[in-house]
PDB file of N, CA and C in Angstrom:
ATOM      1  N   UNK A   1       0.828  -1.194   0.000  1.00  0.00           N
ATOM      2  CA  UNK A   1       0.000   0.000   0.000  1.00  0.00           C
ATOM      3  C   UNK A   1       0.872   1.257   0.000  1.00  0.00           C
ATOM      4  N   UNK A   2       1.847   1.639   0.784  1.00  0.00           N
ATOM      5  CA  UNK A   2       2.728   2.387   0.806  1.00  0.00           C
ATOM      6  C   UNK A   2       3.736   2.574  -0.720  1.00  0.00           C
ATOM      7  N   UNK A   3       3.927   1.664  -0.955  1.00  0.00           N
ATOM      8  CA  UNK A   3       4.325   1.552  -2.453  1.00  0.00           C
ATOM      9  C   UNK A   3       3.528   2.666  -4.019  1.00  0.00           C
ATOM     10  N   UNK A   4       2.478   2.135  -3.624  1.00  0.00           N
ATOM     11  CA  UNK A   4       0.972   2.976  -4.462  1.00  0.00           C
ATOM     12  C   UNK A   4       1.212   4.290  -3.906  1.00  0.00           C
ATOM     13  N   UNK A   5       1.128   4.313  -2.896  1.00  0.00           N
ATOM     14  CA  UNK A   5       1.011   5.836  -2.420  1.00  0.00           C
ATOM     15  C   UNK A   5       2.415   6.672  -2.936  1.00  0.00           C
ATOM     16  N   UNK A   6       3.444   6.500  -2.848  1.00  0.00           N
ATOM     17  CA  UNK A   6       4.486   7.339  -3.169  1.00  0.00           C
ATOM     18  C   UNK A   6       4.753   6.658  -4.664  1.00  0.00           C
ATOM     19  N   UNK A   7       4.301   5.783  -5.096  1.00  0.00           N
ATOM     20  CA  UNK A   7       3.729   6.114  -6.826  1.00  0.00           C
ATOM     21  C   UNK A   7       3.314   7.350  -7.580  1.00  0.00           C
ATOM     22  N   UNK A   8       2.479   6.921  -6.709  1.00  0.00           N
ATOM     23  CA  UNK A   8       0.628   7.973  -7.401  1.00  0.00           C
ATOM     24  C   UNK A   8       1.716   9.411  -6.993  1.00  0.00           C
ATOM     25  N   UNK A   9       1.963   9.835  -5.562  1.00  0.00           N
ATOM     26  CA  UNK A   9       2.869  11.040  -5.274  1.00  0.00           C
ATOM     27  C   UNK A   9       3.822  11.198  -6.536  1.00  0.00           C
ATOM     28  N   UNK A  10       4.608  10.528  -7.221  1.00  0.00           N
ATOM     29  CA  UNK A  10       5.745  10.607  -7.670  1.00  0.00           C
ATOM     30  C   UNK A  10       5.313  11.126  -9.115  1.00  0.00           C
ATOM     31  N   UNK A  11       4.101  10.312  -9.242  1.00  0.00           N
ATOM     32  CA  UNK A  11       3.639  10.367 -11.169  1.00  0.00           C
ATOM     33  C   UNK A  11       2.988  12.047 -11.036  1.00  0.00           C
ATOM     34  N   UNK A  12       2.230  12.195 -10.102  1.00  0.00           N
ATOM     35  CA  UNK A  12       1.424  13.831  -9.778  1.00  0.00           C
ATOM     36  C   UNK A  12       3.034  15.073 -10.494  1.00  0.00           C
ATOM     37  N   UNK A  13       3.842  15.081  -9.525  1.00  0.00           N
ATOM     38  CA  UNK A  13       5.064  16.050  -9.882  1.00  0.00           C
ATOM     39  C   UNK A  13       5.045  16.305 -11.302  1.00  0.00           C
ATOM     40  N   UNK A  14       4.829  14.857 -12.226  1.00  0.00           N
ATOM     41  CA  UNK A  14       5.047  15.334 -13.324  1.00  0.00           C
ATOM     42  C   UNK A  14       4.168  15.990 -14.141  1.00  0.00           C
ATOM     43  N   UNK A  15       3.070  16.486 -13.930  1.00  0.00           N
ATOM     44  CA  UNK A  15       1.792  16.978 -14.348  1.00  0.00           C
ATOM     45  C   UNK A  15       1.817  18.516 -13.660  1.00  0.00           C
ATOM     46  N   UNK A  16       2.998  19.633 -13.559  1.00  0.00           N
ATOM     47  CA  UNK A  16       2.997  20.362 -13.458  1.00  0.00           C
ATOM     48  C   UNK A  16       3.581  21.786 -14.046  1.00  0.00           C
ATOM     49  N   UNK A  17       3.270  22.582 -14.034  1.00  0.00           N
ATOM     50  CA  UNK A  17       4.110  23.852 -15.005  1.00  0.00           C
ATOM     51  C   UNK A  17       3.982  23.747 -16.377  1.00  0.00           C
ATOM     52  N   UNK A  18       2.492  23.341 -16.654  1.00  0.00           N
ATOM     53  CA  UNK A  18       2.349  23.666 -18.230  1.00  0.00           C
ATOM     54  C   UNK A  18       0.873  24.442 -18.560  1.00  0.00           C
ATOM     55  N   UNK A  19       0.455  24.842 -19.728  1.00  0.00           N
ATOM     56  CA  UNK A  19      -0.324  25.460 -20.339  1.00  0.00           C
ATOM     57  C   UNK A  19      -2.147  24.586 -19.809  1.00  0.00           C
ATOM     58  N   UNK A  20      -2.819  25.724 -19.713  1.00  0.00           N
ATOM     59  CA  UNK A  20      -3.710  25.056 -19.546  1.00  0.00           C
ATOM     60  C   UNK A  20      -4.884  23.904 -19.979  1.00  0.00           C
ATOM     61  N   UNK A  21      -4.505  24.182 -21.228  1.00  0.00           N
ATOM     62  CA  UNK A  21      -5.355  23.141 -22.562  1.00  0.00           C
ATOM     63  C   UNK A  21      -4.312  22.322 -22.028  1.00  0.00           C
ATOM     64  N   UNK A  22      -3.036  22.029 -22.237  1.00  0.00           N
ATOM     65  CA  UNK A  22      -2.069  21.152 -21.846  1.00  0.00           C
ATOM     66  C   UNK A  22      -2.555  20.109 -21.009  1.00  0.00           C
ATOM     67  N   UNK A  23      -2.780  21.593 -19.385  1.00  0.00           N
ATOM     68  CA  UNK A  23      -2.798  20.675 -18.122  1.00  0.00           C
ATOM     69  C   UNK A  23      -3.931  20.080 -18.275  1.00  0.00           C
ATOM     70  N   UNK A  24      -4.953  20.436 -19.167  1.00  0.00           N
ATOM     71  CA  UNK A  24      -6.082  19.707 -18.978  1.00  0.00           C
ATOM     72  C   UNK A  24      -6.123  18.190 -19.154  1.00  0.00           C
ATOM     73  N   UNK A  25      -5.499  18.005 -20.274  1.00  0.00           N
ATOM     74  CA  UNK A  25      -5.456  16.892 -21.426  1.00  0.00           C
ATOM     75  C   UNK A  25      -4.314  15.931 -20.349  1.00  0.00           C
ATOM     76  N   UNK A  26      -3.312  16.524 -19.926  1.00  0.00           N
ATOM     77  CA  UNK A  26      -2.448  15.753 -18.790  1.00  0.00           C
ATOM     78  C   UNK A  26      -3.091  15.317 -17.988  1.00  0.00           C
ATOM     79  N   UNK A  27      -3.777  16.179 -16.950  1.00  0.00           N
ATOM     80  CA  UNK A  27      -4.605  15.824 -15.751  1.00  0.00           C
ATOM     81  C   UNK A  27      -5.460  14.607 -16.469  1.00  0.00           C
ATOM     82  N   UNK A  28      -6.289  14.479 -16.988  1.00  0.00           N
ATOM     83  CA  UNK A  28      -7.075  13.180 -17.649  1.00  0.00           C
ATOM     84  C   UNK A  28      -6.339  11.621 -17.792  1.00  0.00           C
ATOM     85  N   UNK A  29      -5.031  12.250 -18.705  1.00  0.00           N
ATOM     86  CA  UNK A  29      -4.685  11.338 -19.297  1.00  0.00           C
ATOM     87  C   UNK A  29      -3.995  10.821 -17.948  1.00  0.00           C
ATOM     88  N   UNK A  30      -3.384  11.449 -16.507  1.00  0.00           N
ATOM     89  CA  UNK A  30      -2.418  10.977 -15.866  1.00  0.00           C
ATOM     90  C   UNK A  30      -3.647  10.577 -14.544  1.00  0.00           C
ATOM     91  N   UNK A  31      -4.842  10.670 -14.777  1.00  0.00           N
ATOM     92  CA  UNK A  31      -5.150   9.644 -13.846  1.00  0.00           C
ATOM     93  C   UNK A  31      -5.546   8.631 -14.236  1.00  0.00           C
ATOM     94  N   UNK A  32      -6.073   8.525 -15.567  1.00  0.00           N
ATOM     95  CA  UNK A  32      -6.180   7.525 -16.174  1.00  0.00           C
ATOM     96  C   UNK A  32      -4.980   6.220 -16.200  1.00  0.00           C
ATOM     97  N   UNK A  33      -3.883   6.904 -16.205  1.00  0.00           N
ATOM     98  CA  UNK A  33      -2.624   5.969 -16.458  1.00  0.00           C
ATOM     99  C   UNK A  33      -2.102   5.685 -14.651  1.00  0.00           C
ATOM    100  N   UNK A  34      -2.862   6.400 -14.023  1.00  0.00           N
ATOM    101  CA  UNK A  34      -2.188   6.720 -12.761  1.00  0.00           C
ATOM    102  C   UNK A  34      -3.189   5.247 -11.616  1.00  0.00           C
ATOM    103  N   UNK A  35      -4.413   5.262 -12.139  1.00  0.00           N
ATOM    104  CA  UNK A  35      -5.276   3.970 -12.312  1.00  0.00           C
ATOM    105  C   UNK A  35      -4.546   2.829 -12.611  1.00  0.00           C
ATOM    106  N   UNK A  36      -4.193   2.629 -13.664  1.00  0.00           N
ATOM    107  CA  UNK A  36      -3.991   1.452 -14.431  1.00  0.00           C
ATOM    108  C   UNK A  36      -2.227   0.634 -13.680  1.00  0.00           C
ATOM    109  N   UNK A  37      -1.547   1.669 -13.560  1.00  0.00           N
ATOM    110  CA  UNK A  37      -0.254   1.574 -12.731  1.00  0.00           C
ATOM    111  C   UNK A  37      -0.638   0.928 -11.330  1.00  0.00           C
ATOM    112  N   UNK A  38      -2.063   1.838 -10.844  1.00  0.00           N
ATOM    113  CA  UNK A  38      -2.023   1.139  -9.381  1.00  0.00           C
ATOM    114  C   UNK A  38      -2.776  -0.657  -9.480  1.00  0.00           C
ATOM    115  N   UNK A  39      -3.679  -0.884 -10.272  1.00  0.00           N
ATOM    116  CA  UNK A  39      -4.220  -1.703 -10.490  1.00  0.00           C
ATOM    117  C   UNK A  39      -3.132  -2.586 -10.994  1.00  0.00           C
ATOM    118  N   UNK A  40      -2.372  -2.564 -11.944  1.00  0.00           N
ATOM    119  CA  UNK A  40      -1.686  -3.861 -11.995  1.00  0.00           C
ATOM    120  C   UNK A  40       0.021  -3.840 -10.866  1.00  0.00           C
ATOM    121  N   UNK A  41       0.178  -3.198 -10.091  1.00  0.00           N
ATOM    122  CA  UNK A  41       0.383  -3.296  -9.113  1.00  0.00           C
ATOM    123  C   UNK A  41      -0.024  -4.181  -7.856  1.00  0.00           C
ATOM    124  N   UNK A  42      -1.032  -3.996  -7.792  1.00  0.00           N
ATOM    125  CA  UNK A  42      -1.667  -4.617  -7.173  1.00  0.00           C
ATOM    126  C   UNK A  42      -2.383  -6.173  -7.687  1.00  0.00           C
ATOM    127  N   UNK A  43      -2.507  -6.117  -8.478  1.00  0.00           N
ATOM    128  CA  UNK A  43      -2.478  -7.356  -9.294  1.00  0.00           C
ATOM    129  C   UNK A  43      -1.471  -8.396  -9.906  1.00  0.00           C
ATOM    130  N   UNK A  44      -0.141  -7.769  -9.439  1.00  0.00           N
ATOM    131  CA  UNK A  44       1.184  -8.672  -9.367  1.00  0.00           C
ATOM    132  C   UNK A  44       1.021  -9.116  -8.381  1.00  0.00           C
ATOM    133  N   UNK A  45       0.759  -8.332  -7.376  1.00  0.00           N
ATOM    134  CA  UNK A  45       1.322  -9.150  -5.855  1.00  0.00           C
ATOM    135  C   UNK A  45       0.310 -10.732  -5.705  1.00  0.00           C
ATOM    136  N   UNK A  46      -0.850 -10.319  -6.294  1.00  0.00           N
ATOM    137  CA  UNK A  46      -1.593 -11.529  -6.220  1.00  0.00           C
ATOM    138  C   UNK A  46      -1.245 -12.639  -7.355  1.00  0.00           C
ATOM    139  N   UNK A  47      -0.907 -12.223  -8.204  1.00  0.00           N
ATOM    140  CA  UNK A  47       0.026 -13.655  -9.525  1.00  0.00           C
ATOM    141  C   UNK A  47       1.132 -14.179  -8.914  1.00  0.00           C
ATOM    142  N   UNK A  48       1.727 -13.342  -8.150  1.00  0.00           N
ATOM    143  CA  UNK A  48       3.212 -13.782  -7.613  1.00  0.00           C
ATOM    144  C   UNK A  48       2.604 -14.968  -6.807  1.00  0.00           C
ATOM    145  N   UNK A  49       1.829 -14.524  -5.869  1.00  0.00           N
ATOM    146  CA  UNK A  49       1.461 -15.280  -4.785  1.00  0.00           C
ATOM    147  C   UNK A  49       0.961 -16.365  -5.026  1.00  0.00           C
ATOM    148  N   UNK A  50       0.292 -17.164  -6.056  1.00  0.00           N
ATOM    149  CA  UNK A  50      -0.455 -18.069  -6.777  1.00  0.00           C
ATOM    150  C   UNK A  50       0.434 -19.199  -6.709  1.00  0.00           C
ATOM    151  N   UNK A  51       1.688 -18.871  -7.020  1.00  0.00           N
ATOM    152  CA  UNK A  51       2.261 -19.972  -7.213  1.00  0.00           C
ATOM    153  C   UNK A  51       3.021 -20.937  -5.618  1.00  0.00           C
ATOM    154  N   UNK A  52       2.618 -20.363  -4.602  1.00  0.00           N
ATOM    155  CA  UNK A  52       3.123 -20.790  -3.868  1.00  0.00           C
ATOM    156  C   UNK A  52       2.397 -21.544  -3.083  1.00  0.00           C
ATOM    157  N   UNK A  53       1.109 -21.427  -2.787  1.00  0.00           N
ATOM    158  CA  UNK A  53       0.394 -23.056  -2.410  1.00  0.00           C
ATOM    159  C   UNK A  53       0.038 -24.233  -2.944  1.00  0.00           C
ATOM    160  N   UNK A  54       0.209 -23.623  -4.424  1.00  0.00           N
ATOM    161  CA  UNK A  54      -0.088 -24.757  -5.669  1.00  0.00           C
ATOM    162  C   UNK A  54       1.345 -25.337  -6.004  1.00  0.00           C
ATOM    163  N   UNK A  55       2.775 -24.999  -5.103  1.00  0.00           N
ATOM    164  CA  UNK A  55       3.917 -25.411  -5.124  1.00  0.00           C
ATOM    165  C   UNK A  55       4.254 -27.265  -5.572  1.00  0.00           C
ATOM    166  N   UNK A  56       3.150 -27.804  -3.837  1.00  0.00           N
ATOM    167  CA  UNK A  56       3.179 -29.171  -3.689  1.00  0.00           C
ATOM    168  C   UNK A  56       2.708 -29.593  -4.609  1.00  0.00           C
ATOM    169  N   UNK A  57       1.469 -29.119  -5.183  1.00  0.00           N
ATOM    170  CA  UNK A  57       0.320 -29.929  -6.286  1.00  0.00           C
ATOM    171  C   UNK A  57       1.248 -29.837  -7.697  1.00  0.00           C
ATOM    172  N   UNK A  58       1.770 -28.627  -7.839  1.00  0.00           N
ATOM    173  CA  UNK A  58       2.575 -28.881  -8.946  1.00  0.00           C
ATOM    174  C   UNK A  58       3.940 -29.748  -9.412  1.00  0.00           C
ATOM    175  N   UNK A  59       4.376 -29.794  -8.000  1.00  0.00           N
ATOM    176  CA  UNK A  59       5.800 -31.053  -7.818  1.00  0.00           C
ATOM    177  C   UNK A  59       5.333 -32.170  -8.058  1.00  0.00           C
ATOM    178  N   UNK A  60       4.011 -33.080  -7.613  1.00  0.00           N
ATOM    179  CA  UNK A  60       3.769 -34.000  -7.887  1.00  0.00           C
ATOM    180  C   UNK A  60       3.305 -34.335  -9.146  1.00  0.00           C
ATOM    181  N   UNK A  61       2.456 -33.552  -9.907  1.00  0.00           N
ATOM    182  CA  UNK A  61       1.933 -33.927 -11.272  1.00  0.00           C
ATOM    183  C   UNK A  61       3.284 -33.377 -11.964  1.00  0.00           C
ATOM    184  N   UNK A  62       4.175 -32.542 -11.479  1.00  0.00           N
ATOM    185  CA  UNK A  62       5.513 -32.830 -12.501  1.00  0.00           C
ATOM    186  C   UNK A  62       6.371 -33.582 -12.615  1.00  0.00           C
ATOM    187  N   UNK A  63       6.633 -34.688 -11.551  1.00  0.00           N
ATOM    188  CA  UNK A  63       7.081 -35.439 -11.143  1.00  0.00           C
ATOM    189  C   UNK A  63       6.311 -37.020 -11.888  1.00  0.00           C
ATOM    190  N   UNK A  64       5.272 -37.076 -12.227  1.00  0.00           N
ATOM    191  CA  UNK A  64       4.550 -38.346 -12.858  1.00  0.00           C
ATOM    192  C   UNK A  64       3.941 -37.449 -14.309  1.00  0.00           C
ATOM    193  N   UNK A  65       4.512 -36.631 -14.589  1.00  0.00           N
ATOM    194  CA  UNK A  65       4.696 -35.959 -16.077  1.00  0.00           C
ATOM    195  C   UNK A  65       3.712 -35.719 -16.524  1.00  0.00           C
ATOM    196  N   UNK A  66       2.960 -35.506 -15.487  1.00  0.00           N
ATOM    197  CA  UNK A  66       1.713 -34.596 -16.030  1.00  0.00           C
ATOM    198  C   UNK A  66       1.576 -33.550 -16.666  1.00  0.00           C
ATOM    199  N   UNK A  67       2.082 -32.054 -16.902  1.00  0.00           N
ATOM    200  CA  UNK A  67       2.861 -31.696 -17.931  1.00  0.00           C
ATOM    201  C   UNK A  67       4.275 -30.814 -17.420  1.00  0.00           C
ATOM    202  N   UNK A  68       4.451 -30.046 -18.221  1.00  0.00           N
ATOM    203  CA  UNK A  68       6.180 -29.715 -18.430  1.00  0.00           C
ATOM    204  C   UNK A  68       5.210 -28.254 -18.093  1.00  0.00           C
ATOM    205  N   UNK A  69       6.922 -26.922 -17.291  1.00  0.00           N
ATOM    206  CA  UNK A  69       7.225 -26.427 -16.365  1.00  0.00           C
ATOM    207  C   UNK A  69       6.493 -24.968 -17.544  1.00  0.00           C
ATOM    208  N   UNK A  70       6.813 -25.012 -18.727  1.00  0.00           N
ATOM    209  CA  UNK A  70       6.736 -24.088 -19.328  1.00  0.00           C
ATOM    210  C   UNK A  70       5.238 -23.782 -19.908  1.00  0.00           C
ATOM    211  N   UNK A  71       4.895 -25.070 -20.260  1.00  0.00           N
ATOM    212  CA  UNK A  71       3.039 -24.461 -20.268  1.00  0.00           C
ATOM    213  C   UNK A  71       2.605 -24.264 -19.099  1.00  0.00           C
ATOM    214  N   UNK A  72       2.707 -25.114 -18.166  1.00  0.00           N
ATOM    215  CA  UNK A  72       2.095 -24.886 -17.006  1.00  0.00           C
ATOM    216  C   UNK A  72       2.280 -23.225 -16.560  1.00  0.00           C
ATOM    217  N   UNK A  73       3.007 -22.731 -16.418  1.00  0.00           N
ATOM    218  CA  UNK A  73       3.632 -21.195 -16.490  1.00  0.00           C
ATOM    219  C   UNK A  73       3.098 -20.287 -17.178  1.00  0.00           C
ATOM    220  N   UNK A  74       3.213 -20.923 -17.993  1.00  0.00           N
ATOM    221  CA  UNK A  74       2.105 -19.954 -19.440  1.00  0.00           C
ATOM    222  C   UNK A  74       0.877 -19.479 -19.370  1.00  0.00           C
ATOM    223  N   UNK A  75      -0.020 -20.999 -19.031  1.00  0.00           N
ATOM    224  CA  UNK A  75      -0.969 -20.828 -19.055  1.00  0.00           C
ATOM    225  C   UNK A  75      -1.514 -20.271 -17.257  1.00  0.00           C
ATOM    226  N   UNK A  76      -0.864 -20.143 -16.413  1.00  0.00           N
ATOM    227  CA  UNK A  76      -0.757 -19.289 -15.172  1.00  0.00           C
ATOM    228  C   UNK A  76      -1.385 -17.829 -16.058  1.00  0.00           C
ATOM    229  N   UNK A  77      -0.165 -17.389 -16.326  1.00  0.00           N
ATOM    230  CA  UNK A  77       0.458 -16.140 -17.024  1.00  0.00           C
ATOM    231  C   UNK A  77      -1.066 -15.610 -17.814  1.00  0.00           C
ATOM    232  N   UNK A  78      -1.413 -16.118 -18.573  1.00  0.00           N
ATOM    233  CA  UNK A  78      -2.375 -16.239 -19.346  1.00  0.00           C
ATOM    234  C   UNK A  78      -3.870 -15.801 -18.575  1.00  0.00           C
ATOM    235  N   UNK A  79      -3.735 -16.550 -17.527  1.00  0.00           N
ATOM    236  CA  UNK A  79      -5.177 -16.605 -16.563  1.00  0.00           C
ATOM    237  C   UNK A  79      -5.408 -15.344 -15.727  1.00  0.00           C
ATOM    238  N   UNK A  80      -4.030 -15.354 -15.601  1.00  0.00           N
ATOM    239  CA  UNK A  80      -3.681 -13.589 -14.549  1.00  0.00           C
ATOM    240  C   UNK A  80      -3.823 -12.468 -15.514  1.00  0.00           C
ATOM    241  N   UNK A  81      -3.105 -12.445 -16.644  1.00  0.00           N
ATOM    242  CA  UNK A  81      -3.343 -11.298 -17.501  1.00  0.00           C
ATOM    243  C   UNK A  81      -5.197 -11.194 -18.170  1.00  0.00           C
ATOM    244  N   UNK A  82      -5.749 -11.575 -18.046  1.00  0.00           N
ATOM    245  CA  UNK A  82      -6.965 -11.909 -17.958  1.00  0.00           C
ATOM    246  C   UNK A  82      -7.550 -11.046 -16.906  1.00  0.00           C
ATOM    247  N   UNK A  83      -7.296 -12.237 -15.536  1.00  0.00           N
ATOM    248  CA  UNK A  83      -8.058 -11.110 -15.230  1.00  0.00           C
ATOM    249  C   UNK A  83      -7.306  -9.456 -14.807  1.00  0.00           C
ATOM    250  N   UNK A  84      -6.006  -9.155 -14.774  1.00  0.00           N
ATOM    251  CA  UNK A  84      -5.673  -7.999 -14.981  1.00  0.00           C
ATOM    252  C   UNK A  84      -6.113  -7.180 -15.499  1.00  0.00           C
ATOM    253  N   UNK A  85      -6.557  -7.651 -16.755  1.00  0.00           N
ATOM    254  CA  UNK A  85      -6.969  -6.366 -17.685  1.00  0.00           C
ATOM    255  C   UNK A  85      -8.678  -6.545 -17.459  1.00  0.00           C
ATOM    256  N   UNK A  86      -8.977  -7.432 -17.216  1.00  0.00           N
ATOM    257  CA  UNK A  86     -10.847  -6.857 -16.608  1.00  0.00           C
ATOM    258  C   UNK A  86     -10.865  -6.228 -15.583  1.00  0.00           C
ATOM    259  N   UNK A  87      -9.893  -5.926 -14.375  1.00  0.00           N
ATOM    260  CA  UNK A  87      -9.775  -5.380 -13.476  1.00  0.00           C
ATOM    261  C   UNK A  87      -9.119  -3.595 -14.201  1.00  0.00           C
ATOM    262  N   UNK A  88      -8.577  -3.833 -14.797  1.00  0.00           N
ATOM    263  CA  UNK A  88      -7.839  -2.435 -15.164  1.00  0.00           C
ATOM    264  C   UNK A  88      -8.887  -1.696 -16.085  1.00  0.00           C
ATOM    265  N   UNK A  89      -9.999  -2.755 -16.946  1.00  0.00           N
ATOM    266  CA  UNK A  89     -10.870  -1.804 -17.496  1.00  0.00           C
ATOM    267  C   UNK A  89     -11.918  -1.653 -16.761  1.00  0.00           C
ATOM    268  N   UNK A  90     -12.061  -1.986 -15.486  1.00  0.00           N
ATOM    269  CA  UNK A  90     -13.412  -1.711 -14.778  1.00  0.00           C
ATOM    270  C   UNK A  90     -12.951  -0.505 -13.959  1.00  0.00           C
ATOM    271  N   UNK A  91     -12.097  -0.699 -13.332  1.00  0.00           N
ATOM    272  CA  UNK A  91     -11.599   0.692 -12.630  1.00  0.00           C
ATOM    273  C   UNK A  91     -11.024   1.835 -13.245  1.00  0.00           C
ATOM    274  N   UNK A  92     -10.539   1.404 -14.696  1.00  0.00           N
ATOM    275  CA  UNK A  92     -10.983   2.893 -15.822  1.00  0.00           C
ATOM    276  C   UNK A  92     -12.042   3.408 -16.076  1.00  0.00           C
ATOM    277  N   UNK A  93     -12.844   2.137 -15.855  1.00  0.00           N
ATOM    278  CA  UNK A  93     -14.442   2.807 -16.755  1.00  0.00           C
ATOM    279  C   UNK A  93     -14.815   3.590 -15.543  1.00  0.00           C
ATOM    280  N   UNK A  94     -14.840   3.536 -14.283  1.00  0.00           N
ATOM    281  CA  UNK A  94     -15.079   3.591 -12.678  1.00  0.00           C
ATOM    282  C   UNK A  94     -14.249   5.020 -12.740  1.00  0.00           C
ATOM    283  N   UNK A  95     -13.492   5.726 -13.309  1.00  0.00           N
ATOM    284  CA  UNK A  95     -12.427   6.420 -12.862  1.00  0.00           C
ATOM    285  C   UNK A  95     -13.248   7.159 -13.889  1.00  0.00           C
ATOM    286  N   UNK A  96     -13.454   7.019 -15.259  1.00  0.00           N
ATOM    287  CA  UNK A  96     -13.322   8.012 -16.547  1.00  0.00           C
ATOM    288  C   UNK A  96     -14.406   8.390 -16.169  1.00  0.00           C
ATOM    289  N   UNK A  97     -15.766   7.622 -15.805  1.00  0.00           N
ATOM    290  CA  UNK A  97     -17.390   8.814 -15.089  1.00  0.00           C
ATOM    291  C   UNK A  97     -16.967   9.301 -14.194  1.00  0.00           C
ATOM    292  N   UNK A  98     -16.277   9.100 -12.994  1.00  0.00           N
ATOM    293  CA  UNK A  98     -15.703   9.789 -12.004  1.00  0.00           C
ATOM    294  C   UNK A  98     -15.171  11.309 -12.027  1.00  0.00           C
ATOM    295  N   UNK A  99     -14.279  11.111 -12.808  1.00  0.00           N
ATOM    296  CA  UNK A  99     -13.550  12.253 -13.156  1.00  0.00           C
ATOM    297  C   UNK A  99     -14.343  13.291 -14.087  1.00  0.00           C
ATOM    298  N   UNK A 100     -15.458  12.737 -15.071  1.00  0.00           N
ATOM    299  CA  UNK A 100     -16.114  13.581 -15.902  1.00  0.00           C
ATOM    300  C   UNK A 100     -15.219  13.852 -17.051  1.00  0.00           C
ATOM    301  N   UNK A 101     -14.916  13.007 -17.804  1.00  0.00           N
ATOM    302  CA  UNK A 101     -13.847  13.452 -18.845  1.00  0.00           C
ATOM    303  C   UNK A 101     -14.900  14.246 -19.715  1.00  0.00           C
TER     304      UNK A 101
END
């Protein structure tokens, strides 16, 4: 959580000292992007984590060759970016009425 927060702080700085049509079009575009940064942020920590109770279950079906290290991985990869990006377009769509673009 602390992480997000001096993010979001860090990305703001750069959205300053310009023209106002400018700042407008910035301000939009940088919470929009400022969203999407925190969301898959937060959506690593939970892919990372996936793989570590399914550790045992996966040693054994790799072990009697149930399949190999690299699909299995893949198709992880695959399932998370999934739902990443339904999560990143719901809290855009959630953000863009919000904000009133």
């Amino acid at each position: 959580m602390y992480e997000r927060i001096q993010l979001c702080s860090s990305l703001e700085k750069l959205i300053l000292d310009v023209p106002s049509y400018i700042q407008i079009i910035q301000a939009q575009l940088g919470a929009l992007v400022n969203t999407m940064m925190t969301v898959m942020m937060g959506q690593s920590q939970s892919a990372l984590m996936i793989f570590i109770p399914e550790r045992p279950l996966f040693l054994r079906e790799y072990s009697t060759d149930h399949y190999k290290i690299v699909p299995y991985f893949l198709s992880k990869l695959a399932a998370e970016a999934i739902q990443a990006f339904a999560a990143i377009l719901v809290l855009d769509l959630i953000s863009y009425f919000m904000i009133d673009f």
